[in-house]
C-alpha atoms as a PDB file:
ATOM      1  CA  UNK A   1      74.959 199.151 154.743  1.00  0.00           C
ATOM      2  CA  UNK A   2      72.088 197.563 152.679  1.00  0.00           C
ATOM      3  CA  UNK A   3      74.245 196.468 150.128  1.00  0.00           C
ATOM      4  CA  UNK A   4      76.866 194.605 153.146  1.00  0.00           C
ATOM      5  CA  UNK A   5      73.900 193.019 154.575  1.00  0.00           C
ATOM      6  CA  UNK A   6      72.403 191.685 151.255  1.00  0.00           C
ATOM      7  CA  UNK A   7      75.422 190.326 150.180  1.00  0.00           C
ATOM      8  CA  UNK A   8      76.475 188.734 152.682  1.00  0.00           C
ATOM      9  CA  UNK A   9      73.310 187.031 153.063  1.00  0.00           C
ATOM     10  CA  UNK A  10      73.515 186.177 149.104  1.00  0.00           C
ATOM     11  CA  UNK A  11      77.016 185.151 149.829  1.00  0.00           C
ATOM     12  CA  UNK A  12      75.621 182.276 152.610  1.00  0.00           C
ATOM     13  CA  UNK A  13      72.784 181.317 150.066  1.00  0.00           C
ATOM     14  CA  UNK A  14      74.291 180.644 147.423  1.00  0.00           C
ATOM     15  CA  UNK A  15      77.660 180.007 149.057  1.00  0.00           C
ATOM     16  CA  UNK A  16      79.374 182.339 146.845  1.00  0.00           C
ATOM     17  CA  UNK A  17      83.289 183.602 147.374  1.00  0.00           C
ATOM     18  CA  UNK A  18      82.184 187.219 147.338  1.00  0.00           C
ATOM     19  CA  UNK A  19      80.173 190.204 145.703  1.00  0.00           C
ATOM     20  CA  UNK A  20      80.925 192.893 142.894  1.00  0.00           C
ATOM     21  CA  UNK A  21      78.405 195.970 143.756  1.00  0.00           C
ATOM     22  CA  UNK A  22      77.500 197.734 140.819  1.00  0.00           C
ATOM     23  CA  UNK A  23      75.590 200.893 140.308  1.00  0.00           C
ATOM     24  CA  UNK A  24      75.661 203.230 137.502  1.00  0.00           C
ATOM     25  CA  UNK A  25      74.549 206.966 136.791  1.00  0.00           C
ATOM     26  CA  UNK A  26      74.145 208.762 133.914  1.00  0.00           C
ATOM     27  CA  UNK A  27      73.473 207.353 130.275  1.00  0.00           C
ATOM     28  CA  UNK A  28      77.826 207.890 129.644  1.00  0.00           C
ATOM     29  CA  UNK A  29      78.184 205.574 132.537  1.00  0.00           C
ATOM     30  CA  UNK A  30      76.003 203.044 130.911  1.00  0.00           C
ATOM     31  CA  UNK A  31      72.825 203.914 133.080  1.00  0.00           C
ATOM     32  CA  UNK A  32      70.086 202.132 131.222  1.00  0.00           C
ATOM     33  CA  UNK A  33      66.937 201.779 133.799  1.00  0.00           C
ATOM     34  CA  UNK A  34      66.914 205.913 134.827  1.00  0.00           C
ATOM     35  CA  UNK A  35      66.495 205.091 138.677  1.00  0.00           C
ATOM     36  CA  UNK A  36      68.202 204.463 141.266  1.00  0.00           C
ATOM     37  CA  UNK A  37      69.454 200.496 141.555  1.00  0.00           C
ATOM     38  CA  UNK A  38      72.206 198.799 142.625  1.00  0.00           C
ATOM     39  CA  UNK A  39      73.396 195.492 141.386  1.00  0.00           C
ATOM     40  CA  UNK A  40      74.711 192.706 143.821  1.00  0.00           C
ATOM     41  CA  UNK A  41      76.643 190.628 141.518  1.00  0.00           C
ATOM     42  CA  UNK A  42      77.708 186.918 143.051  1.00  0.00           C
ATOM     43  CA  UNK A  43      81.199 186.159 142.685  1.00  0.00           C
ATOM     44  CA  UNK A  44      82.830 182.749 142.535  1.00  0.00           C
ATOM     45  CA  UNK A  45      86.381 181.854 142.601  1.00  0.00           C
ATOM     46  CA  UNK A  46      87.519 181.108 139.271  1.00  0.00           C
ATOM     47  CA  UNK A  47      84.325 182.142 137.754  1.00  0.00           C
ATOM     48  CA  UNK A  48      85.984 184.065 134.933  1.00  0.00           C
ATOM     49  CA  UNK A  49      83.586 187.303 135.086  1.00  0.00           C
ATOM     50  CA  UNK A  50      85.437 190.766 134.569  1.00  0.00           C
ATOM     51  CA  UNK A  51      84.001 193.731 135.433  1.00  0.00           C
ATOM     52  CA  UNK A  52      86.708 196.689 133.975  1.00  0.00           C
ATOM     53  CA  UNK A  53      87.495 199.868 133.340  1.00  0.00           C
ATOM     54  CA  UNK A  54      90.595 201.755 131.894  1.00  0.00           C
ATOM     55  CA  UNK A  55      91.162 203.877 134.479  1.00  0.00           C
ATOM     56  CA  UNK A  56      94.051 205.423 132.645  1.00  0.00           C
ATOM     57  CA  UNK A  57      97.710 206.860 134.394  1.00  0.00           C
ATOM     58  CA  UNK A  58      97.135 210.448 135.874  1.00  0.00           C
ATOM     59  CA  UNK A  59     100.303 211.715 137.035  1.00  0.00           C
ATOM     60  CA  UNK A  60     100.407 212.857 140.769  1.00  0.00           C
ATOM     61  CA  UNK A  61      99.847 216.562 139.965  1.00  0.00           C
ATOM     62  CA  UNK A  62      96.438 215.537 137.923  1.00  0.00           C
ATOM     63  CA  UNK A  63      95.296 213.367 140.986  1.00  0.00           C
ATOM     64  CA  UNK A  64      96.290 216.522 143.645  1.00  0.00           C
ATOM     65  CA  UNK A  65      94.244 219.008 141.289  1.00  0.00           C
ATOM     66  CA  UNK A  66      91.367 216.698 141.184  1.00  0.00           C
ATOM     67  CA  UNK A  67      91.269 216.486 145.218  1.00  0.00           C
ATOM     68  CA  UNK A  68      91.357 220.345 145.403  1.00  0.00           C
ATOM     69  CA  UNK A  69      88.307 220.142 143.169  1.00  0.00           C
ATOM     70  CA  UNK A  70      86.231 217.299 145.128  1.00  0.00           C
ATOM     71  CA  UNK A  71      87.126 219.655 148.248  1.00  0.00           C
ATOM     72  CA  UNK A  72      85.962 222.740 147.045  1.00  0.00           C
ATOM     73  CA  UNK A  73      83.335 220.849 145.669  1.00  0.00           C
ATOM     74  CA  UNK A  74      82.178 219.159 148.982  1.00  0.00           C
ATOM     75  CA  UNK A  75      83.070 221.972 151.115  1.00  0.00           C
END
């Protein structure tokens, strides 16, 4: 909710097409500052910025074993 309301109020400032939020944990997930931040990135159309990831192909059966996991996980 904090991150909406920022964002959209950096989006009217600075009259900006849209927001990437950003937040990263762990030093494999290219955590740098160990706390807890979030970046509010402004976007612009056109603007050329890419934020990516190879998120790779699992087949359907990976993707359903992962779920059972995150359930059992979560309760």
């Amino acid at each position: 909710q904090v991150a909406q309301k920022v964002g959209g109020t950096l989006c009217r400032g600075l009259a900006c097409d849209g927001f990437n939020v950003v937040q990263n944990n762990g030093e494999t997930a290219g955590q740098t500052v160990f706390h807890f931040h979030t970046h509010l990135i402004p976007r612009y159309s056109g603007d050329g910025m890419k934020i990516t990831w190879n998120h790779g192909n699992p087949s359907d059966d990976e993707l359903k074993e992962m779920a059972v996991k995150i359930k059992q996980i979560l309760g």
